[in-house]
N, C-alpha and C. Protein backbone atom coordinates (compact mmCIF):
# COMPACT_ATOMS: atom_id res chain seq x y z
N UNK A 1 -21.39 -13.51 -12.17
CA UNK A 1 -22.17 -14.16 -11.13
C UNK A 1 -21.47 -13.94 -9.79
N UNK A 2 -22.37 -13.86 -8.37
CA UNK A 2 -21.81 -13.35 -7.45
C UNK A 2 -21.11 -12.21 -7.21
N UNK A 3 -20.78 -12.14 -6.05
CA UNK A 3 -20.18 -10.81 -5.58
C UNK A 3 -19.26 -10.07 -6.53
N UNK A 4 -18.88 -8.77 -6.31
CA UNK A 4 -17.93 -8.06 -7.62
C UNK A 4 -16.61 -8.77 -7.53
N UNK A 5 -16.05 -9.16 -5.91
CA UNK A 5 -15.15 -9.52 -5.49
C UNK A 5 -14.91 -11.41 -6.83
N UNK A 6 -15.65 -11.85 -6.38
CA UNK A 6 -16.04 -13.36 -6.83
C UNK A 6 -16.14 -12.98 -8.83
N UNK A 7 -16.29 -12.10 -9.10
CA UNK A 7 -16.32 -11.59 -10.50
C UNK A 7 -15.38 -11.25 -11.33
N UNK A 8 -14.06 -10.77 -10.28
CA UNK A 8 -12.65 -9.81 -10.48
C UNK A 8 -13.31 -9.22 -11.36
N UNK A 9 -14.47 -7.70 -10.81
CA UNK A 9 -14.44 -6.85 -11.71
C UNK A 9 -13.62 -5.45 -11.66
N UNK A 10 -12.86 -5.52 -10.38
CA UNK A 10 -11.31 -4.58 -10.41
C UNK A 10 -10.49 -4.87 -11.70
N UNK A 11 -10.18 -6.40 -11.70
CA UNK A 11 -9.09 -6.63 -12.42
C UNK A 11 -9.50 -6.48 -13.89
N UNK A 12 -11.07 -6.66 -14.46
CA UNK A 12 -11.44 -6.39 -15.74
C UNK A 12 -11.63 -4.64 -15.71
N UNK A 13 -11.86 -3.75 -14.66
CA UNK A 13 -12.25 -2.47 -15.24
C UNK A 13 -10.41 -1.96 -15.49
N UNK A 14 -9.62 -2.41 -14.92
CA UNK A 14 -7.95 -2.22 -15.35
C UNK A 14 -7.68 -2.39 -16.20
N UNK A 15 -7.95 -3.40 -16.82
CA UNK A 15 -8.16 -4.48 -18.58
C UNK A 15 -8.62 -3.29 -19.73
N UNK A 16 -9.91 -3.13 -19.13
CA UNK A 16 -10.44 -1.74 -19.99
C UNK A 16 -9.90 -0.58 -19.81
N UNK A 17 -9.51 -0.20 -18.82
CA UNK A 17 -9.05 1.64 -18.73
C UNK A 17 -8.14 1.68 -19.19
N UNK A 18 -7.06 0.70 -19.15
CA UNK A 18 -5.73 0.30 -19.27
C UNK A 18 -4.86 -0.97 -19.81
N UNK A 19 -5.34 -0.47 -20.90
CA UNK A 19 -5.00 -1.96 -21.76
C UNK A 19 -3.57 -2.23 -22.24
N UNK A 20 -3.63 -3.42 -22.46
CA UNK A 20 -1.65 -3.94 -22.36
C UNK A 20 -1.31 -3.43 -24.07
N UNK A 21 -0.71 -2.91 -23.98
CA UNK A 21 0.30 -2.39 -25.42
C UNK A 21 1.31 -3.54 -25.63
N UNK A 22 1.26 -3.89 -26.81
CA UNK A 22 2.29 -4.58 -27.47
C UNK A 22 3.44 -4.04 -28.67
N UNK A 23 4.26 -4.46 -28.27
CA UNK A 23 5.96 -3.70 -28.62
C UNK A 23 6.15 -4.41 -29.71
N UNK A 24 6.71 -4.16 -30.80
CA UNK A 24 7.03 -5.76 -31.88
C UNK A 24 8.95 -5.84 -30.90
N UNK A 25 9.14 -7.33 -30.95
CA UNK A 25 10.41 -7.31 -30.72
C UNK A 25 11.11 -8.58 -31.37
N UNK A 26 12.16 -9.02 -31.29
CA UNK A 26 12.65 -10.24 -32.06
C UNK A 26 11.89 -10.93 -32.04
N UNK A 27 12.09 -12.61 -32.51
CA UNK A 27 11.89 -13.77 -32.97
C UNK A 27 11.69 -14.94 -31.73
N UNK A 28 12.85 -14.25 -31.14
CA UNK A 28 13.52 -15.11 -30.03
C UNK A 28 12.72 -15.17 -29.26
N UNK A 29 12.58 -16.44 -28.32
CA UNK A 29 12.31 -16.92 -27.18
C UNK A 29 12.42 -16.40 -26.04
N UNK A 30 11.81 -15.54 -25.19
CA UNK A 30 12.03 -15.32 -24.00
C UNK A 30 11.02 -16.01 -22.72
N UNK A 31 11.82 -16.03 -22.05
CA UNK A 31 11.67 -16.57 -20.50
C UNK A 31 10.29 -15.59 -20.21
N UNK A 32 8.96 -16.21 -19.24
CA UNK A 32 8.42 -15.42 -19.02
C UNK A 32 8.76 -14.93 -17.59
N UNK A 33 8.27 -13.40 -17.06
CA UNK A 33 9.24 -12.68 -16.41
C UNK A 33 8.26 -11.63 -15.99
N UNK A 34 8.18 -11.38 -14.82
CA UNK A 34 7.41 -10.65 -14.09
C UNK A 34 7.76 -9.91 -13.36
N UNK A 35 7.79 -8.11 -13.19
CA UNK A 35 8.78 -7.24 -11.95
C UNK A 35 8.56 -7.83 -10.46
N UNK A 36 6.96 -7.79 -10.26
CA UNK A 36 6.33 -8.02 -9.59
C UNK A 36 5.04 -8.51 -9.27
N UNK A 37 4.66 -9.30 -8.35
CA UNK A 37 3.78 -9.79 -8.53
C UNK A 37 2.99 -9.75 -6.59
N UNK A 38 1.39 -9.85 -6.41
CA UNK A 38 1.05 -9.96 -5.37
C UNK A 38 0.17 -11.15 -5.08
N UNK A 39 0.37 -12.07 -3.94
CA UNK A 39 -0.18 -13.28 -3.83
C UNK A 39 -1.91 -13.22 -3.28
N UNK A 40 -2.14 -11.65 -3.39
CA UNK A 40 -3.85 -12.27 -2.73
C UNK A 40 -4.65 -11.26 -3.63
N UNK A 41 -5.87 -11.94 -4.64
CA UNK A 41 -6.83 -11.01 -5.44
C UNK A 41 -7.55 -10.05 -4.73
N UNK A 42 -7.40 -9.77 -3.67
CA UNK A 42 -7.71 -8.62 -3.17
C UNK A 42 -6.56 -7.43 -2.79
N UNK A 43 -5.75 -7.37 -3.21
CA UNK A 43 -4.78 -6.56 -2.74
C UNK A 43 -4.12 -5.92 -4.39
N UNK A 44 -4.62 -4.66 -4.67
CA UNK A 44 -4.02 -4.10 -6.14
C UNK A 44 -2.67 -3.68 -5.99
N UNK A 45 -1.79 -3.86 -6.71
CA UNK A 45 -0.53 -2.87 -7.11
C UNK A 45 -0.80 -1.88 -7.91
N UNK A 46 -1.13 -0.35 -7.39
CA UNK A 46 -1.26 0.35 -8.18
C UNK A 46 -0.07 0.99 -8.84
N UNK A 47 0.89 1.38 -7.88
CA UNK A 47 1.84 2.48 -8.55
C UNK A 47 3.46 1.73 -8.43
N UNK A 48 4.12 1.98 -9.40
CA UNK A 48 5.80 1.48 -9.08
C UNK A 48 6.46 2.95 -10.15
N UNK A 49 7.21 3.25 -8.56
CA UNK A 49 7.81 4.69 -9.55
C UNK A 49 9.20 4.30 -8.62
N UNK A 50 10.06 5.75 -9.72
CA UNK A 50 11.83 5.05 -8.21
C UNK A 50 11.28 6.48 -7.76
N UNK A 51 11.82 6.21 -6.18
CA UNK A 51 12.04 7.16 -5.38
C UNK A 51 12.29 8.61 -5.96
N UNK A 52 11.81 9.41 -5.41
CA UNK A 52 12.31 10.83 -5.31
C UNK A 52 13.30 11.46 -5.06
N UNK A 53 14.21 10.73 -4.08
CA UNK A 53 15.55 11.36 -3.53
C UNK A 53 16.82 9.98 -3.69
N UNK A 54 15.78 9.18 -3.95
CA UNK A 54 17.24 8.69 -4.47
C UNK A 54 17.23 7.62 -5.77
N UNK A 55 17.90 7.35 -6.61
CA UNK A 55 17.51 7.13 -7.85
C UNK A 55 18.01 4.99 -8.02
N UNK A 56 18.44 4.68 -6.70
CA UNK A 56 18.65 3.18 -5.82
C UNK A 56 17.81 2.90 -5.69
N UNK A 57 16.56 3.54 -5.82
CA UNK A 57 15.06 2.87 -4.94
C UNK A 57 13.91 3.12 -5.32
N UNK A 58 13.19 2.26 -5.14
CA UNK A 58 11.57 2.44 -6.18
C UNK A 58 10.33 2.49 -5.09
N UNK A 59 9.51 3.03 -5.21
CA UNK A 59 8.34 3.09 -4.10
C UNK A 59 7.14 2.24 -4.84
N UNK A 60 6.44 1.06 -4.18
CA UNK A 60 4.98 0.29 -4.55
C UNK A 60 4.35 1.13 -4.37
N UNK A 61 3.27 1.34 -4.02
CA UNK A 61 1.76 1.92 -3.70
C UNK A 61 1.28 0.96 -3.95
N UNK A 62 0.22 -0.04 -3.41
CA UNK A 62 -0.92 -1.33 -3.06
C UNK A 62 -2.06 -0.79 -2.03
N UNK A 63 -3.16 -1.38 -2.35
CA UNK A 63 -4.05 -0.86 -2.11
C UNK A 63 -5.12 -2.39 -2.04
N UNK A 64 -6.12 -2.52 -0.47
CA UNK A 64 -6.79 -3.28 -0.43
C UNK A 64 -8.32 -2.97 -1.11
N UNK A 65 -8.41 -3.53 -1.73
CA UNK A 65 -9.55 -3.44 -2.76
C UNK A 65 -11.17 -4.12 -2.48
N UNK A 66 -11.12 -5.33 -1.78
CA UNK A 66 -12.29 -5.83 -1.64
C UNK A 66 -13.15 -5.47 -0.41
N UNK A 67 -12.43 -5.10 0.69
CA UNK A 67 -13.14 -4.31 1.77
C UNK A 67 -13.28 -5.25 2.54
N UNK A 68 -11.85 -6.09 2.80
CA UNK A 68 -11.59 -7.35 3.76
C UNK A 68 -10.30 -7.11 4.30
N UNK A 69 -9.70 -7.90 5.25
CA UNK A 69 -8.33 -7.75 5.94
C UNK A 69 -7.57 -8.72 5.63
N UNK A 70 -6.53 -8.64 5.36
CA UNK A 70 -5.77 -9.74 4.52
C UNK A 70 -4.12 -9.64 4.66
N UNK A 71 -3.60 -10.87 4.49
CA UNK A 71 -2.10 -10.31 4.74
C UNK A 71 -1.63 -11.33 3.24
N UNK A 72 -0.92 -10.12 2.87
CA UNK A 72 -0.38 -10.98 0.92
C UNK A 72 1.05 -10.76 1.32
N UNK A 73 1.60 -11.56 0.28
CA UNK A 73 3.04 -11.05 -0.40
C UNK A 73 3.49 -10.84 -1.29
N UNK A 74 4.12 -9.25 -1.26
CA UNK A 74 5.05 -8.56 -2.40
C UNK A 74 5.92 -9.70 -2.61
N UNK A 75 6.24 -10.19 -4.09
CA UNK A 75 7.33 -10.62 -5.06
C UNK A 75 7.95 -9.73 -5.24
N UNK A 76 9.04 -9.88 -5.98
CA UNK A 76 9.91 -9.49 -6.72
C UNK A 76 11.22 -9.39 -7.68
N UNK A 77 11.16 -9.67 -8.58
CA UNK A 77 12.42 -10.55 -9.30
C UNK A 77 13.05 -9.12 -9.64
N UNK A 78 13.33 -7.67 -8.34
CA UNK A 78 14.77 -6.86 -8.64
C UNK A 78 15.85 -7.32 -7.19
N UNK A 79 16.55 -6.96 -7.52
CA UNK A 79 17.53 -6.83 -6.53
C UNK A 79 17.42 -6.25 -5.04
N UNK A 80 16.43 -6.47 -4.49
CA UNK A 80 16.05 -5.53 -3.40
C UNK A 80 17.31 -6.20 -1.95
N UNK A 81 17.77 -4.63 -1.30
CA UNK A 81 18.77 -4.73 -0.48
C UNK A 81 17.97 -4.58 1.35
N UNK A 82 17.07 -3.88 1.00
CA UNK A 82 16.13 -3.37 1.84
C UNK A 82 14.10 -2.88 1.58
N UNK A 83 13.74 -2.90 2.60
CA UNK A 83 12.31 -2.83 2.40
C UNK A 83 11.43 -2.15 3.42
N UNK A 84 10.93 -1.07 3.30
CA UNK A 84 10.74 -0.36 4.60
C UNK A 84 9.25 0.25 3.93
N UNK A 85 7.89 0.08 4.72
CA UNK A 85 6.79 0.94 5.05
C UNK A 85 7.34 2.59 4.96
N UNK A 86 6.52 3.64 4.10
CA UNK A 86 6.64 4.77 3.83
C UNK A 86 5.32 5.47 3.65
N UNK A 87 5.75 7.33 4.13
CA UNK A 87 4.42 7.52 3.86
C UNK A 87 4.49 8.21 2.63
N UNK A 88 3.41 8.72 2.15
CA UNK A 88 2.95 9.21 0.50
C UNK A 88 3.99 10.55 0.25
N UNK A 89 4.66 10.87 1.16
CA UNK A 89 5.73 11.52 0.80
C UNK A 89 7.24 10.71 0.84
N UNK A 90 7.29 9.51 0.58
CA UNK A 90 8.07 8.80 0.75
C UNK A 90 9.13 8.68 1.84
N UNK A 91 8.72 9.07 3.01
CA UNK A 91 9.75 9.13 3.97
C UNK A 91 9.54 8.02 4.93
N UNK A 92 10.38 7.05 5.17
CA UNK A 92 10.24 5.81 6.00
C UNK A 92 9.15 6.06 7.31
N UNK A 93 8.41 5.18 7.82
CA UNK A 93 7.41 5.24 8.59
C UNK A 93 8.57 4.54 10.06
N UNK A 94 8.23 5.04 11.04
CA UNK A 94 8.97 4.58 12.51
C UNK A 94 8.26 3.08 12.44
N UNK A 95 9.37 2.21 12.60
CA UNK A 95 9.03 0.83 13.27
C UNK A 95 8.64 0.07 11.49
N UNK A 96 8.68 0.60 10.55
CA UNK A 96 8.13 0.00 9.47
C UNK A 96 8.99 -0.71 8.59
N UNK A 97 10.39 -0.98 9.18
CA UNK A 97 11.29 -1.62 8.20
C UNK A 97 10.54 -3.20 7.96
N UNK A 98 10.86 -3.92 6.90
CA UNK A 98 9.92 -5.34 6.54
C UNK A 98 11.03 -6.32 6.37
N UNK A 99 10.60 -7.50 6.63
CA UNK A 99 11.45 -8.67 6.94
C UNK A 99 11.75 -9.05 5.28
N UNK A 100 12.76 -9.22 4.56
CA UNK A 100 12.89 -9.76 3.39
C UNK A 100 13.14 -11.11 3.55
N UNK A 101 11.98 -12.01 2.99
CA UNK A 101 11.71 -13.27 2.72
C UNK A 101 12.28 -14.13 1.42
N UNK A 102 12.49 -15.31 1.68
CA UNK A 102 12.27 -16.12 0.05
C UNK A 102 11.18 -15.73 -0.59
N UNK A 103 9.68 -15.81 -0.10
CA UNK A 103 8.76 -15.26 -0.30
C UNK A 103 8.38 -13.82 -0.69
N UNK A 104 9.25 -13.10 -0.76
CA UNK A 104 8.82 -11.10 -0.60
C UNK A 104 8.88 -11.29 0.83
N UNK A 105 7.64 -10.07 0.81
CA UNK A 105 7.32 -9.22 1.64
C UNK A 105 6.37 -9.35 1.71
N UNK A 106 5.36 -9.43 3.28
CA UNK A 106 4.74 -9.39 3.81
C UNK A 106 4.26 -8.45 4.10
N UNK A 107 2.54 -8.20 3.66
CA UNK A 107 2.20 -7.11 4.12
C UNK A 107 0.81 -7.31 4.48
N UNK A 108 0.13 -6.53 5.69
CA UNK A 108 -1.01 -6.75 6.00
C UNK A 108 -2.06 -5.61 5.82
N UNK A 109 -2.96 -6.00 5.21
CA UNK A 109 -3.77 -4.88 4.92
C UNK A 109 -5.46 -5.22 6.07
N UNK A 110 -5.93 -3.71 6.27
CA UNK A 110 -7.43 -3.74 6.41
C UNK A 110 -8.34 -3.40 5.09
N UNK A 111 -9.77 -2.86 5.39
CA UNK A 111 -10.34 -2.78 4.54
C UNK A 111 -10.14 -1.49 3.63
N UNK A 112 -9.73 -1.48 2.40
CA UNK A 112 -9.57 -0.15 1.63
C UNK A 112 -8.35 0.68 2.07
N UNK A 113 -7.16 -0.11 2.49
CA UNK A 113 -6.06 0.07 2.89
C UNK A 113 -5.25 0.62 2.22
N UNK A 114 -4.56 1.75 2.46
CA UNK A 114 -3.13 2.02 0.83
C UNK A 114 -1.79 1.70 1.83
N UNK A 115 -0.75 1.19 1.24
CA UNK A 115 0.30 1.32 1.63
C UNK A 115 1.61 1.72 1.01
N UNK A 116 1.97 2.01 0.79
CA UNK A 116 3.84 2.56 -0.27
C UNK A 116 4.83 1.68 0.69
N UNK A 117 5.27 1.19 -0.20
CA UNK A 117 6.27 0.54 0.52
C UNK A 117 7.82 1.15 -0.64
N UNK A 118 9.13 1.32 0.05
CA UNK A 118 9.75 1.73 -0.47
C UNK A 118 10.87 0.55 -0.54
N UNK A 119 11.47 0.57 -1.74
CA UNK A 119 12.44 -0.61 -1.78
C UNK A 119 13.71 -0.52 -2.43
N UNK A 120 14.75 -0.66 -1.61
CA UNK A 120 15.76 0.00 -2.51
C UNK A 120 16.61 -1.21 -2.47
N UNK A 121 17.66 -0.65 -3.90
CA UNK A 121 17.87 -1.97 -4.48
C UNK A 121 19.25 -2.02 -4.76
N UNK A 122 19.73 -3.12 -4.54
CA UNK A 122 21.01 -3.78 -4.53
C UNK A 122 21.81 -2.84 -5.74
N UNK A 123 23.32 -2.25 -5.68
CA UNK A 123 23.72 -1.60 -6.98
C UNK A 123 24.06 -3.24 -8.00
């Protein structure tokens, strides 16, 4: 009912293309635990790969999805030392270093927006 947005039918066609695999592993109790996470349903995390040139640092790719302007925040439970806007060849963007928050990272998107953000991480 309602809009696709109002439906999360992004987040169900992901569900289907790409469905969660389950590992068998111990018995034990674990903590639940998330790499990352983004605070607004319009804003996808598509890609988390490490860097190309250096093997300290991992690049996001996020992408605004609903065809609105929005400002979310990147989580993250790694070690991040630094956080800098990049372009699709991963090379830092001028003026794009990002404020590291209690919160993440702040990022503002327009409509159908991609961004890579590169993040390198504490040894």
């Amino acid at each position: 009912a309602g809009s696709f947005q109002d439906a999360g039918v992004i987040q169900c066609a992901y569900n289907l293309n790409f469905p969660l695999h389950t590992v068998p592993a111990s018995a034990a109790q674990c903590p639940a635990w998330s790499a990352f996470s983004v605070s607004s349903p319009a804003v996808v995390l598509e890609t988390v790969k490490q860097a190309e040139d250096s093997p300290a640092a991992v690049v996001v790719r996020l992408y605004e999805a609903h065809g609105s302007t929005v400002v979310t925040w990147l989580q993250t439970s790694l070690p991040v030392k630094e956080a800098m806007l990049c372009d699709l060849l991963e090379r830092p963007v001028a003026g794009g270093r990002l404020r590291l928050e209690p919160r993440g990272v702040q990022l503002s998107f327009t409509p159908f927006h991609l961004l890579s953000v590169l993040l390198v991480l504490r040894p």
